[in-house]
PDB file of N, CA and C in Angstrom:
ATOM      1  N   UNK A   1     -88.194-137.276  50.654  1.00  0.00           N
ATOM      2  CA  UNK A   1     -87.848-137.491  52.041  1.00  0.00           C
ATOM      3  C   UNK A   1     -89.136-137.552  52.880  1.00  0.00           C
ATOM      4  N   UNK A   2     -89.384-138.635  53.902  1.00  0.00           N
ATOM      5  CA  UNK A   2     -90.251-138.987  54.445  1.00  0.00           C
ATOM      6  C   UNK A   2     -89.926-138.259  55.710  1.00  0.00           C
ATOM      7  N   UNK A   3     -91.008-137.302  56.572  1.00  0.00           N
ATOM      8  CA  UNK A   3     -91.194-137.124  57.827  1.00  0.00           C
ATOM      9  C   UNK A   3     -92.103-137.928  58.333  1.00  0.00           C
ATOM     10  N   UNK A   4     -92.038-137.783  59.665  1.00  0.00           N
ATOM     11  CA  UNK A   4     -92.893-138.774  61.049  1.00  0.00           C
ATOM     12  C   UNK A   4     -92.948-137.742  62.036  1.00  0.00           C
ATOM     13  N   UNK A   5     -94.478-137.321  62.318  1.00  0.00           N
ATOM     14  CA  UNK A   5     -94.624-136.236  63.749  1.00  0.00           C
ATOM     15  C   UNK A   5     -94.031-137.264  64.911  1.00  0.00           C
ATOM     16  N   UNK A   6     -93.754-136.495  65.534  1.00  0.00           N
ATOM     17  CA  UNK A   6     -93.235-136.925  67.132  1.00  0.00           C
ATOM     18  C   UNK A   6     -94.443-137.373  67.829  1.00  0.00           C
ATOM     19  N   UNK A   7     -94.519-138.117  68.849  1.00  0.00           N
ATOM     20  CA  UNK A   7     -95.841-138.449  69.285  1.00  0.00           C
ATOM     21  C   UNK A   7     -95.797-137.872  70.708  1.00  0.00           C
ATOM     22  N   UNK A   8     -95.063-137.252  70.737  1.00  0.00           N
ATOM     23  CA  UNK A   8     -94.878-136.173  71.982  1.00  0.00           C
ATOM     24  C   UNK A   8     -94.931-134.623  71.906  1.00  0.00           C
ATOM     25  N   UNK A   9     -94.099-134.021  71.143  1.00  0.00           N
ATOM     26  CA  UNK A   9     -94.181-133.100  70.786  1.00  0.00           C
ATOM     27  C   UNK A   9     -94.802-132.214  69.276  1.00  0.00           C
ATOM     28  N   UNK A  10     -95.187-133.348  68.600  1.00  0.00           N
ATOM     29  CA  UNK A  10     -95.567-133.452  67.442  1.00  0.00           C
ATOM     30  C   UNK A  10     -94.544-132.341  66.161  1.00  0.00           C
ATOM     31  N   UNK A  11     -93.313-132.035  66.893  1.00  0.00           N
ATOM     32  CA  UNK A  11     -92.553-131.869  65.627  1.00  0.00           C
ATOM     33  C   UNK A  11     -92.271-132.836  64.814  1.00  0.00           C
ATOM     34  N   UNK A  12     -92.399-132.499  63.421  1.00  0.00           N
ATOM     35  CA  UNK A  12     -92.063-133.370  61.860  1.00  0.00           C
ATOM     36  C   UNK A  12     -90.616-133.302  61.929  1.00  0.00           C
ATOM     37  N   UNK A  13     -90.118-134.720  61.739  1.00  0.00           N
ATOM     38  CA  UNK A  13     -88.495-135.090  61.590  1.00  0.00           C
ATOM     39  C   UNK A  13     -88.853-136.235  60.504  1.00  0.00           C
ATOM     40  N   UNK A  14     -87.076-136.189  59.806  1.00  0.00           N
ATOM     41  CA  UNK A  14     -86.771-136.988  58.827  1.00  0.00           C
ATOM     42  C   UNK A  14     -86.045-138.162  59.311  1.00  0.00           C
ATOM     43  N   UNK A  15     -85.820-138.298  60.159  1.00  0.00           N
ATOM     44  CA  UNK A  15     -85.104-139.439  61.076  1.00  0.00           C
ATOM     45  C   UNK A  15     -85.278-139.506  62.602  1.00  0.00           C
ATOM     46  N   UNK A  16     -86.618-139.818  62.584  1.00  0.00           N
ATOM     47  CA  UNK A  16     -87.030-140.059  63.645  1.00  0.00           C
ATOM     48  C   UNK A  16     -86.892-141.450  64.724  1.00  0.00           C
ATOM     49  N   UNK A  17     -86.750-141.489  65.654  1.00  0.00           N
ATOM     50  CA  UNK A  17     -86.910-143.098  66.796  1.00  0.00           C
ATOM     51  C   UNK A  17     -87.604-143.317  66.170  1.00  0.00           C
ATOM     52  N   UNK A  18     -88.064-144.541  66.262  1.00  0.00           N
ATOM     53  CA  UNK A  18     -88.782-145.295  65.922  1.00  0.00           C
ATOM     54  C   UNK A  18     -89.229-146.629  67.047  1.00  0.00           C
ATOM     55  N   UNK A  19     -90.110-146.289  68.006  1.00  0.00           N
ATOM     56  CA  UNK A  19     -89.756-147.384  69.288  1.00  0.00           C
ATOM     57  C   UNK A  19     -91.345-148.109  69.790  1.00  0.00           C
ATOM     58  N   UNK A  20     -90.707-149.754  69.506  1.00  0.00           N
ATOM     59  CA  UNK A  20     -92.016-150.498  69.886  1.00  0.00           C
ATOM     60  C   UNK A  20     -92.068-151.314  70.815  1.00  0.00           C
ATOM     61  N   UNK A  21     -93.259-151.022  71.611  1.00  0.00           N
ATOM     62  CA  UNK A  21     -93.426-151.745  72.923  1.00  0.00           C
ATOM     63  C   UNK A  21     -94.548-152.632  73.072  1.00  0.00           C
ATOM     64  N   UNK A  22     -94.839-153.812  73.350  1.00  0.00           N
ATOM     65  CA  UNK A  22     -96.061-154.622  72.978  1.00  0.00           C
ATOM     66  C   UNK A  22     -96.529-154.436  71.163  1.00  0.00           C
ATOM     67  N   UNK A  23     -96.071-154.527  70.479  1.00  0.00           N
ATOM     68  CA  UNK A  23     -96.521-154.415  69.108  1.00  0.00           C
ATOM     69  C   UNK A  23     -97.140-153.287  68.954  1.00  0.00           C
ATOM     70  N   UNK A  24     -96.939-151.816  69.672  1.00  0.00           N
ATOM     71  CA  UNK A  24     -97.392-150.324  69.599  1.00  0.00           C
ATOM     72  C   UNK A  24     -96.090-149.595  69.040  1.00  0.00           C
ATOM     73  N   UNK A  25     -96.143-149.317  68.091  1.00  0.00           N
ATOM     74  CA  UNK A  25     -94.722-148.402  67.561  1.00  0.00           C
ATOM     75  C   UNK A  25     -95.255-146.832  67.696  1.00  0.00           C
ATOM     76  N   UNK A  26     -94.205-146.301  68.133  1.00  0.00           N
ATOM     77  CA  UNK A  26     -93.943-144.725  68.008  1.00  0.00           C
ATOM     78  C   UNK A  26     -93.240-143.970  67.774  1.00  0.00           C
ATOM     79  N   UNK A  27     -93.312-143.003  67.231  1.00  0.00           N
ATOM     80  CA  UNK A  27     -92.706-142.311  66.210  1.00  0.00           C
ATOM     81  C   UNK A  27     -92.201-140.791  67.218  1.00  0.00           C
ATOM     82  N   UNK A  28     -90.822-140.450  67.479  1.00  0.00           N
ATOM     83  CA  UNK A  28     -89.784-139.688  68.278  1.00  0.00           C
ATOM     84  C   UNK A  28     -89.289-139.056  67.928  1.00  0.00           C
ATOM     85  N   UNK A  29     -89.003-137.725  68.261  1.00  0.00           N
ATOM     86  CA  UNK A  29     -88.007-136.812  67.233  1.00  0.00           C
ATOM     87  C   UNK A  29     -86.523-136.945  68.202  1.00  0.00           C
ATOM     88  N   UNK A  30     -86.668-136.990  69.627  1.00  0.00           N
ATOM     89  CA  UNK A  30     -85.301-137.352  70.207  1.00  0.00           C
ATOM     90  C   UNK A  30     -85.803-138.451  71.451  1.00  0.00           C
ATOM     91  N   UNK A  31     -84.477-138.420  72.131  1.00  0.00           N
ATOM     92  CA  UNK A  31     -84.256-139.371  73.554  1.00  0.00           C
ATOM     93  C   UNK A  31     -85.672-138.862  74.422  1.00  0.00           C
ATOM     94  N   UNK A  32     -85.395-137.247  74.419  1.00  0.00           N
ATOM     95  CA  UNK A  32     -86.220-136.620  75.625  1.00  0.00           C
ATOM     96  C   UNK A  32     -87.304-137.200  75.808  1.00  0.00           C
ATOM     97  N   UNK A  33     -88.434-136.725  74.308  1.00  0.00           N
ATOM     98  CA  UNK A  33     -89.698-137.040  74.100  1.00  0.00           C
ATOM     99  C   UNK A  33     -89.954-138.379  74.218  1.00  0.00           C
ATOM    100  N   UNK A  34     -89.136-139.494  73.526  1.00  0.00           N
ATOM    101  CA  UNK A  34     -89.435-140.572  73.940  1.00  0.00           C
ATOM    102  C   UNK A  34     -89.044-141.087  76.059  1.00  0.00           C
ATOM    103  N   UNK A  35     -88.307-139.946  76.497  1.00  0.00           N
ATOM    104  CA  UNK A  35     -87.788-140.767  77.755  1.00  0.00           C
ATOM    105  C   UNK A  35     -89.465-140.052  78.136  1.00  0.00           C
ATOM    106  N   UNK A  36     -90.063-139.106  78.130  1.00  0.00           N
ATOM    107  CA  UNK A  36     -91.092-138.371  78.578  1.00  0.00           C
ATOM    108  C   UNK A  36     -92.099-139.277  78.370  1.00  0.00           C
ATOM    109  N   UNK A  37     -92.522-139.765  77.158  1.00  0.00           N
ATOM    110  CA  UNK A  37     -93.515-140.797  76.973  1.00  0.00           C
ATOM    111  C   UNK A  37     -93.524-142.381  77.834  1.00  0.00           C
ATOM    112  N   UNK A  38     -92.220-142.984  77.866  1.00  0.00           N
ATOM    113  CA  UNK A  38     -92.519-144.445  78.186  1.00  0.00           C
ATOM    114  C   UNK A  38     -91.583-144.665  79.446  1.00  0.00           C
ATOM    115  N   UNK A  39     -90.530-143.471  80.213  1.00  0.00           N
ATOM    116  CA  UNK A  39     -90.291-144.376  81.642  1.00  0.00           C
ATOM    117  C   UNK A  39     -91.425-144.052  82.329  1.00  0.00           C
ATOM    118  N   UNK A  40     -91.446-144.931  83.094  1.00  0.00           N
ATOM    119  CA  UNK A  40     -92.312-144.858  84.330  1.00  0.00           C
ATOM    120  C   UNK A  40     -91.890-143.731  85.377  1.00  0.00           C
ATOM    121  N   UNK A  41     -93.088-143.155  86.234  1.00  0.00           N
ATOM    122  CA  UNK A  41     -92.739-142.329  86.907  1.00  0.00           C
ATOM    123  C   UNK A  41     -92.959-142.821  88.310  1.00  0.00           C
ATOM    124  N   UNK A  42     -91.699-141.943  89.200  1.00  0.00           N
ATOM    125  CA  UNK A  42     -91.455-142.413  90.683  1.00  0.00           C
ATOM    126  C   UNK A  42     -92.855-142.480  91.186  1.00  0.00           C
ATOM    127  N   UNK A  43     -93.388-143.632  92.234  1.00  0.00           N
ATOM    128  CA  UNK A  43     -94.476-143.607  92.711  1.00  0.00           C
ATOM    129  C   UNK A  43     -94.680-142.780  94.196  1.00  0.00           C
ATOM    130  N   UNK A  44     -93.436-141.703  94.505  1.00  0.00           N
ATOM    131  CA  UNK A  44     -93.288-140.727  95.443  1.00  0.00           C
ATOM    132  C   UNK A  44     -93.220-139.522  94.870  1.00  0.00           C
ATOM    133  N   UNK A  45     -92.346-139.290  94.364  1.00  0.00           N
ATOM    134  CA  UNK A  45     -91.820-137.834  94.062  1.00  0.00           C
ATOM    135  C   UNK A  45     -92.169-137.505  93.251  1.00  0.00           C
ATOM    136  N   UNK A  46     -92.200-138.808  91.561  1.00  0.00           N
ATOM    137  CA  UNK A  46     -93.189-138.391  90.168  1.00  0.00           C
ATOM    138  C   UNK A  46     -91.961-138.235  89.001  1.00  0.00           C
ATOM    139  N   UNK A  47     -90.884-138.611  89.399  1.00  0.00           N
ATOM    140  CA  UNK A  47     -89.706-137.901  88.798  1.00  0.00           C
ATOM    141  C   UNK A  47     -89.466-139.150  87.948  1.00  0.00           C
ATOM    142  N   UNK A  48     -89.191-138.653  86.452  1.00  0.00           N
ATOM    143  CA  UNK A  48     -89.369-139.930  85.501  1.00  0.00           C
ATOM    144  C   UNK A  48     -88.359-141.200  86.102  1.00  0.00           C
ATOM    145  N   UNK A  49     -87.910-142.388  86.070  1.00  0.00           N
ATOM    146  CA  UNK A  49     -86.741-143.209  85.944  1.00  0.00           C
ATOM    147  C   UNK A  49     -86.410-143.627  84.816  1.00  0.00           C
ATOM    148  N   UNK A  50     -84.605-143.233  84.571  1.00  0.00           N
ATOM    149  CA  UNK A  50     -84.191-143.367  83.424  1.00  0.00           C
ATOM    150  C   UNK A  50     -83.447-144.902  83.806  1.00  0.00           C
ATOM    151  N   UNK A  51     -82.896-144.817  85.024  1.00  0.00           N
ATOM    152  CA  UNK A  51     -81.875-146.001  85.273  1.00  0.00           C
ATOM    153  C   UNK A  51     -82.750-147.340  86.041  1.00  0.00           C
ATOM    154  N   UNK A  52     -82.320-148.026  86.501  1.00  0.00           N
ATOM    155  CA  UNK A  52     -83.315-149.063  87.317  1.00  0.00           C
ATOM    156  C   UNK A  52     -84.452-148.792  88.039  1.00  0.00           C
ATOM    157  N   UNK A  53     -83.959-147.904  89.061  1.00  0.00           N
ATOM    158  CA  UNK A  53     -85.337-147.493  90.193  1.00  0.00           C
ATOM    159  C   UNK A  53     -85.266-148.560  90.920  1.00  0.00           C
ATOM    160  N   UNK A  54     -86.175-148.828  91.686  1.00  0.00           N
ATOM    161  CA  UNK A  54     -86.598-150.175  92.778  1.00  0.00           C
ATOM    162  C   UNK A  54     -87.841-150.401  92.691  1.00  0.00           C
ATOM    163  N   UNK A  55     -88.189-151.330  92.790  1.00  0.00           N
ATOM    164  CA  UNK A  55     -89.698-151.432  92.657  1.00  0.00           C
ATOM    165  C   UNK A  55     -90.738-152.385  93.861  1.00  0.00           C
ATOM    166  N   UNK A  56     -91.700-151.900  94.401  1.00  0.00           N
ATOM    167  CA  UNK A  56     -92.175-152.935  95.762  1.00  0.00           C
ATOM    168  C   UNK A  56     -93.433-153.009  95.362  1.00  0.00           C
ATOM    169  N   UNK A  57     -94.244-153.929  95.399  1.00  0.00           N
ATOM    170  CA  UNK A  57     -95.384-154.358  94.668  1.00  0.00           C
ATOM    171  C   UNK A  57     -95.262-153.979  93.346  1.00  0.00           C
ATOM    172  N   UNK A  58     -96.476-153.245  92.895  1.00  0.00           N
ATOM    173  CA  UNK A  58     -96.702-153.249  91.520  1.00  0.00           C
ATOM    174  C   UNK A  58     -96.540-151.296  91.208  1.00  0.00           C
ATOM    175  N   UNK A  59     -95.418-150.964  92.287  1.00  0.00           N
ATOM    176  CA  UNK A  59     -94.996-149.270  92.453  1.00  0.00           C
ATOM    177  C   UNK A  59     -93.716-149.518  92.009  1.00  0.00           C
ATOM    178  N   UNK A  60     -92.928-148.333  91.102  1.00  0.00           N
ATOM    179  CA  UNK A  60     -92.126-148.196  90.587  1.00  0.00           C
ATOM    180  C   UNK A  60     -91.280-146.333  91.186  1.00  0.00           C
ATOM    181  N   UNK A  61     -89.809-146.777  91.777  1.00  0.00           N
ATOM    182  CA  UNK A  61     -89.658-145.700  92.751  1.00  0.00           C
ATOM    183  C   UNK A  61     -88.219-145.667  92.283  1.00  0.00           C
ATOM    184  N   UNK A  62     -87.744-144.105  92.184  1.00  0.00           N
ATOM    185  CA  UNK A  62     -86.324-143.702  91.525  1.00  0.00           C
ATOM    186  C   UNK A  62     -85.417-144.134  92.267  1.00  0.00           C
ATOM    187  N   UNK A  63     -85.648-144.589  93.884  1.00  0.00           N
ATOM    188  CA  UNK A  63     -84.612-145.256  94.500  1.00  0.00           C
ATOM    189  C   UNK A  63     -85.152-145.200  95.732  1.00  0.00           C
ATOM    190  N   UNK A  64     -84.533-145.838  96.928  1.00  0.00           N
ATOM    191  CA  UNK A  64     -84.987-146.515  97.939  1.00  0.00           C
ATOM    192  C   UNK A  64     -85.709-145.470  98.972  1.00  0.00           C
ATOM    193  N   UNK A  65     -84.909-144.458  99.139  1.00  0.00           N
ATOM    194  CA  UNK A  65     -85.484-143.339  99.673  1.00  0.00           C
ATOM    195  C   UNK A  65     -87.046-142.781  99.591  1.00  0.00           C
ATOM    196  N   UNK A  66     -87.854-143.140  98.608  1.00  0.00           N
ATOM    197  CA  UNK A  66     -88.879-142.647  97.799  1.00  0.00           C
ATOM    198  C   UNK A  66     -89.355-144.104  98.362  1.00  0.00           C
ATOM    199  N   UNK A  67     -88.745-145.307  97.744  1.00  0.00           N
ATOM    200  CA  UNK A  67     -89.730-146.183  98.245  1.00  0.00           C
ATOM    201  C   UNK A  67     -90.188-146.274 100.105  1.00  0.00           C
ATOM    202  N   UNK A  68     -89.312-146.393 100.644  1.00  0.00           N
ATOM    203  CA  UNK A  68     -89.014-146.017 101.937  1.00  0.00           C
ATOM    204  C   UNK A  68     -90.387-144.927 102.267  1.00  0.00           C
ATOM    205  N   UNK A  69     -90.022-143.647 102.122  1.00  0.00           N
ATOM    206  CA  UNK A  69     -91.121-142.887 102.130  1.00  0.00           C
ATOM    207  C   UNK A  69     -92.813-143.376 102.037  1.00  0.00           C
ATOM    208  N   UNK A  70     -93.196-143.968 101.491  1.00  0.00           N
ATOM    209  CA  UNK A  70     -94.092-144.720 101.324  1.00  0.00           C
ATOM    210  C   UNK A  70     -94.501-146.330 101.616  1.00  0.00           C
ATOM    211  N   UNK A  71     -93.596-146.486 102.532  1.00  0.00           N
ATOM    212  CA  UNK A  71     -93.775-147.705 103.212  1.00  0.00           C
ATOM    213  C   UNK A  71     -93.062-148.525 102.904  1.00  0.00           C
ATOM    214  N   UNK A  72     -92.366-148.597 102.097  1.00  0.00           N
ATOM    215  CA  UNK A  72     -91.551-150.290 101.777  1.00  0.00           C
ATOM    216  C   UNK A  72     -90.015-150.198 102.322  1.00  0.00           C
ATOM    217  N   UNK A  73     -90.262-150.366 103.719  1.00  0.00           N
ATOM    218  CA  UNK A  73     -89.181-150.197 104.321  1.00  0.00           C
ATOM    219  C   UNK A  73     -87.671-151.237 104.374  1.00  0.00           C
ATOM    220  N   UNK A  74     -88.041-152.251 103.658  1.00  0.00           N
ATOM    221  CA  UNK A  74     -86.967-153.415 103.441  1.00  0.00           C
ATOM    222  C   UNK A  74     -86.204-152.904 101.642  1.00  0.00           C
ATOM    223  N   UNK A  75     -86.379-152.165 101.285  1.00  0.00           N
ATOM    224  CA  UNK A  75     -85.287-151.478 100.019  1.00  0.00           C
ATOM    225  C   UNK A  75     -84.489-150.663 100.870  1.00  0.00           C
ATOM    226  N   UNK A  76     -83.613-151.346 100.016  1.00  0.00           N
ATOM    227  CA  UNK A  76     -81.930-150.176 100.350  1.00  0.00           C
ATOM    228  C   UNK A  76     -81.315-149.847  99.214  1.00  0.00           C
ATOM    229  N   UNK A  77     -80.975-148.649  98.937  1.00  0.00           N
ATOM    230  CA  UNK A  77     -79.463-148.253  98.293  1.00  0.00           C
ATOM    231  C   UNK A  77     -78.846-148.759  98.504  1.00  0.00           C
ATOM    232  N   UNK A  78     -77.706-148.825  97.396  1.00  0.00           N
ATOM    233  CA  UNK A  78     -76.234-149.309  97.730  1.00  0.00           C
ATOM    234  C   UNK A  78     -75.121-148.421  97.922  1.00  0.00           C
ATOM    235  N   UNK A  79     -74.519-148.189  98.672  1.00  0.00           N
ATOM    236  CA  UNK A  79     -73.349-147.150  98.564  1.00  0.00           C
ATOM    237  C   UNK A  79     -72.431-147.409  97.980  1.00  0.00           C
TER     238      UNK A  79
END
């Protein structure tokens, strides 16, 4: 049986993710570590995004509020 360290937490698993982005593969023991490694984080608050976010230039923001905060006053939520 083959293990793969986590590239986050570096625990050894036997069925690890396995997730490639630009031809860079990495090796995951769950969701977490990989959501910890590759979403982007709010460009206000810092708080990872799991779901869309909004994005105004080349800033990536958990939702309009955050972008708002920082100037990009033409994003809205949707209710």
């Amino acid at each position: 049986m083959t293990t793969r360290k986590c590239h986050v937490c570096g625990n050894e698993y036997d069925k690890p993710l396995e997730i490639t982005v630009k031809n860079n593969t990495r090796s995951y023991d769950c969701f977490e570590c990989a959501i910890h490694d590759l979403a982007p984080a709010c460009g206000n608050c810092g708080v990872k995004i799991v779901g869309h976010g909004v994005e105004a230039g080349d800033t990536m923001y958990c939702g309009a509020h955050c972008a708002q905060q920082q100037g990009a006053a033409a994003l809205q939520d949707r209710a």
